[in-house]
Protein backbone atom coordinates (compact mmCIF):
# COMPACT_ATOMS: atom_id res chain seq x y z
CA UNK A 1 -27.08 -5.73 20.49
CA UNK A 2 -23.29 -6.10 20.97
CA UNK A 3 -21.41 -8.58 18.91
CA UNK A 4 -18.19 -10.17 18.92
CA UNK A 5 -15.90 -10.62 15.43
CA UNK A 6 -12.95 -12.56 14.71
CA UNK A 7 -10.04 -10.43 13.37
CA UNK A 8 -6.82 -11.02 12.31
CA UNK A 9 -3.79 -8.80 12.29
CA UNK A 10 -1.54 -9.01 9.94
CA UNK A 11 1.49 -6.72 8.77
CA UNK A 12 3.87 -6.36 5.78
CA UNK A 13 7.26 -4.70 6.29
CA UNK A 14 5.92 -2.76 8.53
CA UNK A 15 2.88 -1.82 6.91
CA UNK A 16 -0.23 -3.57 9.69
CA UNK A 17 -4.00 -4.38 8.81
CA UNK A 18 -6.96 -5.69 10.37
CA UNK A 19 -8.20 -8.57 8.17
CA UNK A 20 -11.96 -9.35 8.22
CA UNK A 21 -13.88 -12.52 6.72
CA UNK A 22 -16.88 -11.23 5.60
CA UNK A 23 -17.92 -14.83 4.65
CA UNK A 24 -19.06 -14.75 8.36
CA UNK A 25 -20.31 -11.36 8.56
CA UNK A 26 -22.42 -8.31 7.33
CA UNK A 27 -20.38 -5.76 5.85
CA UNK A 28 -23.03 -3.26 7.25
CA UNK A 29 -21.55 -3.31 10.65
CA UNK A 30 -18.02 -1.71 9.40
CA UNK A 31 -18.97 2.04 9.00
CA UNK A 32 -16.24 4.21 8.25
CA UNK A 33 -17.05 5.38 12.27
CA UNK A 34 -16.27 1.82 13.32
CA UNK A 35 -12.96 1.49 11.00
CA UNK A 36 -11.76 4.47 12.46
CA UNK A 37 -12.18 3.31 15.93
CA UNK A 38 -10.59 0.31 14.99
CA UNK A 39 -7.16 1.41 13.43
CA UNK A 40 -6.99 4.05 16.53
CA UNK A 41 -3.64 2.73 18.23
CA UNK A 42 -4.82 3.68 21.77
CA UNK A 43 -8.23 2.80 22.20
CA UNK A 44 -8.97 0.50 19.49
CA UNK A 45 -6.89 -2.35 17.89
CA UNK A 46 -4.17 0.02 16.07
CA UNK A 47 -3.25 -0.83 11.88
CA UNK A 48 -2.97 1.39 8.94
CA UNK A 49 -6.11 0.00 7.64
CA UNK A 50 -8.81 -2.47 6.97
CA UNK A 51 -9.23 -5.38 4.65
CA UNK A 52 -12.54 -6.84 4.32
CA UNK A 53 -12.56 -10.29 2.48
CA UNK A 54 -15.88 -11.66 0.86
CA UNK A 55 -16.40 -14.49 -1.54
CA UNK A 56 -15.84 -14.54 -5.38
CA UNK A 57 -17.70 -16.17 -7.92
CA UNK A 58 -15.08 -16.60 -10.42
CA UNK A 59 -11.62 -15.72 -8.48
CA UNK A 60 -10.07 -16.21 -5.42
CA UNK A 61 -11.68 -13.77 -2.85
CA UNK A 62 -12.90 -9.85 -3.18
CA UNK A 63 -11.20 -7.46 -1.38
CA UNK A 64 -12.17 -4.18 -0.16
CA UNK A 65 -9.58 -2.20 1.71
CA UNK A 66 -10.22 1.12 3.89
CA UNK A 67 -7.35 3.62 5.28
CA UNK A 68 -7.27 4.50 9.05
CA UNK A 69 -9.72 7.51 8.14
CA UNK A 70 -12.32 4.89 7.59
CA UNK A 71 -12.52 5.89 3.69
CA UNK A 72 -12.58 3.25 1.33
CA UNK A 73 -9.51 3.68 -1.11
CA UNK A 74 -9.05 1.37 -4.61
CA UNK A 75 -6.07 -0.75 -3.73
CA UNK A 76 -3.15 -1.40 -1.29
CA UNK A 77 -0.47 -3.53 -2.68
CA UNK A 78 0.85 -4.43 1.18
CA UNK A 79 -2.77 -5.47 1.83
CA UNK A 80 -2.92 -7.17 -0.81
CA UNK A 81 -0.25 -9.24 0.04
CA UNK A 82 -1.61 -9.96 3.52
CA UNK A 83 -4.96 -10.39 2.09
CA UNK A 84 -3.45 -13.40 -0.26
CA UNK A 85 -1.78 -14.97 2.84
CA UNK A 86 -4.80 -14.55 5.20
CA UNK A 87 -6.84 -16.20 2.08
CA UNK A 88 -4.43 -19.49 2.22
CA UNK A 89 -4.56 -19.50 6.05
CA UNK A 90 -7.98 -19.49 6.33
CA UNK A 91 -8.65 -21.94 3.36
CA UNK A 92 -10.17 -19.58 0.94
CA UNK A 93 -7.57 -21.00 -1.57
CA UNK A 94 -4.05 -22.68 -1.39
CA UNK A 95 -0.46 -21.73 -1.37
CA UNK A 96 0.78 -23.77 -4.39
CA UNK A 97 -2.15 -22.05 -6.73
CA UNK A 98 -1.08 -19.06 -8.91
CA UNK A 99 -4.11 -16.72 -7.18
CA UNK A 100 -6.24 -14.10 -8.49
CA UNK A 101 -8.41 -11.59 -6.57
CA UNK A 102 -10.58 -8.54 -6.93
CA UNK A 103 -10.53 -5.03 -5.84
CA UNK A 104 -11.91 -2.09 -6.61
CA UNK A 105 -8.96 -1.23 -9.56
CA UNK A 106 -9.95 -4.57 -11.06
CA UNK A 107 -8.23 -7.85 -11.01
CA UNK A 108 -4.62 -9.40 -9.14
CA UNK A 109 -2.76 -11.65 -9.98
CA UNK A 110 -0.74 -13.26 -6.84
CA UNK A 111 1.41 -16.00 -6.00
CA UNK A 112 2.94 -17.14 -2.52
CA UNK A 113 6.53 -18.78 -2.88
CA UNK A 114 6.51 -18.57 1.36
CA UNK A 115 5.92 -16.69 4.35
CA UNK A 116 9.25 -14.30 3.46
CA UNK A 117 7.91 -13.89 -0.16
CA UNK A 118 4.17 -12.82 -0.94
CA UNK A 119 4.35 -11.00 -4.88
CA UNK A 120 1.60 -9.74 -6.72
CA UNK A 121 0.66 -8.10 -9.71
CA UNK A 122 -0.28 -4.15 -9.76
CA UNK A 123 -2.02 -2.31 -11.79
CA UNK A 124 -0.71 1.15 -12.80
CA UNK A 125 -1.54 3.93 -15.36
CA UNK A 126 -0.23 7.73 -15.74
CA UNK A 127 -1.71 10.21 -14.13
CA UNK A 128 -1.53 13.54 -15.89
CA UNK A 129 -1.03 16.53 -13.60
CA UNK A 130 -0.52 20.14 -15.59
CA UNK A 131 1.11 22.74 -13.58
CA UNK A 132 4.76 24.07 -13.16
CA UNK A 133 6.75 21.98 -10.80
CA UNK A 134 8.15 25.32 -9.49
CA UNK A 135 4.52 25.46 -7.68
CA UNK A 136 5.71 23.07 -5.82
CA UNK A 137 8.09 25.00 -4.30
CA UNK A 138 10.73 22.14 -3.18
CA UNK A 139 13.98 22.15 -1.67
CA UNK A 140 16.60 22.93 -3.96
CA UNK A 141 18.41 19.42 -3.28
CA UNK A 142 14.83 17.78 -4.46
CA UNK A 143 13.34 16.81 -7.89
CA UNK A 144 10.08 15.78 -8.82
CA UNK A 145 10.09 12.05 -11.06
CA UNK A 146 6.55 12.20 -11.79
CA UNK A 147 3.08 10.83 -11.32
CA UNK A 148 1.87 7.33 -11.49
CA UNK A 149 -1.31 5.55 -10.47
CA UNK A 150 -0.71 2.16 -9.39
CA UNK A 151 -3.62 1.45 -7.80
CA UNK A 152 -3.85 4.83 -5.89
CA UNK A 153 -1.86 7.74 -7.55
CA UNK A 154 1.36 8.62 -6.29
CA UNK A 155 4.12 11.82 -6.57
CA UNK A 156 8.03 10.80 -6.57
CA UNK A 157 10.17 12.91 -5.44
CA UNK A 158 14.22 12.16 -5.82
CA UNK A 159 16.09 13.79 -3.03
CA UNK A 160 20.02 14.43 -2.68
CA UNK A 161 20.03 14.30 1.06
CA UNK A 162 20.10 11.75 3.28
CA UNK A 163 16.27 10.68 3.42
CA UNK A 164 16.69 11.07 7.77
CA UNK A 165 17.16 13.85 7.32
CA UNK A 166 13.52 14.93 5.75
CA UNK A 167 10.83 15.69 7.93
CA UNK A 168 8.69 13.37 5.89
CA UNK A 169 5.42 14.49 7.66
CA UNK A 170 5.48 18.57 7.23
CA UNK A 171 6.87 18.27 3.75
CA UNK A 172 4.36 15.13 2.69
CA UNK A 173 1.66 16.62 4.25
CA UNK A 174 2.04 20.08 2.47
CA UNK A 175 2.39 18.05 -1.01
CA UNK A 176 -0.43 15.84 -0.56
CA UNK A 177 -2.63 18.13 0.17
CA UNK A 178 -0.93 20.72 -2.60
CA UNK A 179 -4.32 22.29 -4.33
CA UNK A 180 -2.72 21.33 -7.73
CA UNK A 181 -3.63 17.61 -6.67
CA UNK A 182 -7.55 18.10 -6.85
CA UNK A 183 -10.00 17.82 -4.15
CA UNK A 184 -8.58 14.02 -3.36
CA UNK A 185 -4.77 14.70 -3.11
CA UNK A 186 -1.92 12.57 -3.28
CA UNK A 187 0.33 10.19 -1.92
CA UNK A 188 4.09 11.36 -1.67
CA UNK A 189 7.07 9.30 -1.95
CA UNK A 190 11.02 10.59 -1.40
CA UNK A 191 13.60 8.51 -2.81
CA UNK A 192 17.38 7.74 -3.15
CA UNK A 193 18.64 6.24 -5.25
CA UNK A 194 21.87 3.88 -3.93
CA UNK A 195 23.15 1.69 -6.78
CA UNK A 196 21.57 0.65 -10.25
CA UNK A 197 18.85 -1.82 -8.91
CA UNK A 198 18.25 -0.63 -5.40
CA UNK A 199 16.53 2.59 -3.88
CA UNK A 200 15.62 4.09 -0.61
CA UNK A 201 11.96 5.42 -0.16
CA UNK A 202 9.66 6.81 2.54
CA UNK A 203 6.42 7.55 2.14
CA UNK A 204 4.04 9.94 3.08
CA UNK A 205 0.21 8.38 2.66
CA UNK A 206 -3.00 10.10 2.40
CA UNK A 207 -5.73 8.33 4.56
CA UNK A 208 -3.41 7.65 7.22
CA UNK A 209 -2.24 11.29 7.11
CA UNK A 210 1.19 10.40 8.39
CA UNK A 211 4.07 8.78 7.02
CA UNK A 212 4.38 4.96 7.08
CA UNK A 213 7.13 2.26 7.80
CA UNK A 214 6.46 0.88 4.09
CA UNK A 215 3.30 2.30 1.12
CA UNK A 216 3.71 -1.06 -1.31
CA UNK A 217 1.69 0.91 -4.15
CA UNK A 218 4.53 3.78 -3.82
CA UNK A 219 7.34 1.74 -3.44
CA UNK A 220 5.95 0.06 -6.71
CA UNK A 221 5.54 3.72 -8.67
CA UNK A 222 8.83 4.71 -7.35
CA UNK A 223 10.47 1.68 -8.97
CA UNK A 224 8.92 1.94 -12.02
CA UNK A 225 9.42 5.70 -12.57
CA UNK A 226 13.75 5.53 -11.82
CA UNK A 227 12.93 2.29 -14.39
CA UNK A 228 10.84 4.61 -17.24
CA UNK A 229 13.14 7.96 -16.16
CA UNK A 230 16.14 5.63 -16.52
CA UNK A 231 17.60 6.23 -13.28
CA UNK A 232 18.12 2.94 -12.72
CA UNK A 233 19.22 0.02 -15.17
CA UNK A 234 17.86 -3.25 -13.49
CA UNK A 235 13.95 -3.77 -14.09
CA UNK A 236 14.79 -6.20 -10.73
CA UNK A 237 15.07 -3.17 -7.93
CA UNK A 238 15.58 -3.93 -4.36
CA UNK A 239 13.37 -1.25 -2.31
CA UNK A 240 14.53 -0.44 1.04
CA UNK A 241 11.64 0.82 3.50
CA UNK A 242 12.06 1.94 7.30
CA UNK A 243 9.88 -1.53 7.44
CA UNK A 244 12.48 -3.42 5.51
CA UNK A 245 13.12 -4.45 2.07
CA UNK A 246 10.59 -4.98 -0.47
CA UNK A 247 11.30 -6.24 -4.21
CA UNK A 248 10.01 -4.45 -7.51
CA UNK A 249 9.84 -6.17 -10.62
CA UNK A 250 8.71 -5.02 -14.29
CA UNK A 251 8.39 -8.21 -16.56
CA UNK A 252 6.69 -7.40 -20.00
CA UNK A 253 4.97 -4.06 -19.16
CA UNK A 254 3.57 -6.28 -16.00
CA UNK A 255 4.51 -4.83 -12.59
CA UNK A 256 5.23 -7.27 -9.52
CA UNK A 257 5.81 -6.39 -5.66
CA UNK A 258 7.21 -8.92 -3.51
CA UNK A 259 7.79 -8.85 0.12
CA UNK A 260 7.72 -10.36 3.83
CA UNK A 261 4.01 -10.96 4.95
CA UNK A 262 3.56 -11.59 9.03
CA UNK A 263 0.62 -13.00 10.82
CA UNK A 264 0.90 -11.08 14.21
CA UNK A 265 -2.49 -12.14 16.32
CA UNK A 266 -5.63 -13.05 15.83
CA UNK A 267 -8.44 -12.19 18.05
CA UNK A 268 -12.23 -10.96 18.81
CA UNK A 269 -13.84 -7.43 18.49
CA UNK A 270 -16.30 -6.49 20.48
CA UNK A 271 -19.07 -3.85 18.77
CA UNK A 272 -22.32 -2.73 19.77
């Protein structure tokens, strides 16, 4: 029997999801077959990937967040942020409360100061990777930063060139799916570096398989790498994305991402 569901869109520098209330629904109609029909950009409703919202007993809402490939991945600190706005739209909780959620790397702390400025709290731990970088095999003009895990584990990569000029998709996709990364890859992020609190990134993301106007969980590991490999000075970084400019903070070993959050549409999906 068909069915209709309310969705929202919503999007975050770039960076667009489908946001689901599953206060309404069953979360066993949204089969990684169905969330891949969904994100498709022709024939379903297009977005980088799905949030599903459910209840809490305890905190704010629990989120659950699955790539365009329909897999189910442990956090997404743009989704995050939409998923906190989408929460105070639909009443789940207000926009003067400090706001804490759950997903599947454990707990977030958020806060909305306005419709330009959604921040949360990530999560992040090393990720120990032992091979020689010259396996790699990068461009001269390119150096590896290092490996972080901030909610979903990410390679840096500093580059000399002007980041147009990379072909972020052949090179990303070679590196992601590098064997030296395991079975499950990794995401790849190439930076500049521009002053001592502000970087240029783009971002190559597994589960999407393509790169993205803005990765929130990279541009947070790339800040906090040029902070730990002291590249840069400021523990404030500006981040500029091809989906605009984001804003890294590291405040007492606690990291922050703050942004522009956009309600584009709501609507209804129709599934059999």
């Amino acid at each position: 029997m068909s069915k209709l569901f309310e969705f929202t869109k919503i999007e975050a520098t770039g960076n667009d999801f489908i946001v689901i209330d599953l206060r309404k629904y069953s979360a066993n109609y949204f089969s990684a077959e169905v969330i891949k029909k969904m994100c498709e950009r022709h024939f379903g409703i297009g977005a980088d990937g799905v949030i599903l919202i459910n209840g809490h007993p305890e905190h704010a809402f629990k989120m659950r967040y699955f790539n365009s490939d329909g897999l189910e991945a442990a956090m997404c600190a743009n989704g995050g942020r939409c998923a906190v706005l989408f929460a105070a739209v639909s009443g789940i909780t207000k926009c003067e409360e400090d706001i804490t959620f759950e997903a599947a790397d454990g707990l977030h702390h958020a806060k909305i100061h306005s419709s330009d400025s959604v921040e949360i709290e990530l999560l992040y731990h090393s990720v120990n990777i032992e091979f020689k970088i010259s396996d790699l095999q990068l461009p001269e003009n390119m150096e590896v930063e290092g490996f972080i895990d901030t909610g979903v584990p990410h390679l840096v990569v500093n580059c000399q060139d002007d980041l147009d000029k990379i072909d972020v998709n052949s090179l990303g996709r070679r590196l992601r799916f590098d064997p030296c990364f395991g079975e499950n890859g990794i995401n790849v992020n190439f930076i500049n570096i521009d002053s001592t609190n502000e970087i240029t990134i783009r971002s190559y993301e597994r589960g999407i398989e393509g790169e993205t106007l803005s990765c929130g969980t990279g541009i947070a590991a790339s800040a906090l790498l040029c902070i730990q490999n002291k590249l840069i000075t400021s523990h404030n970084i500006r981040v500029n994305s091809n989906g605009g400019e984001l804003f890294v903070t590291l405040s007492k070993e606690k990291l922050f991402l703050r942004g522009a959050v956009n309600i584009v549409y709501v609507g209804n999906l129709h599934l059999d």
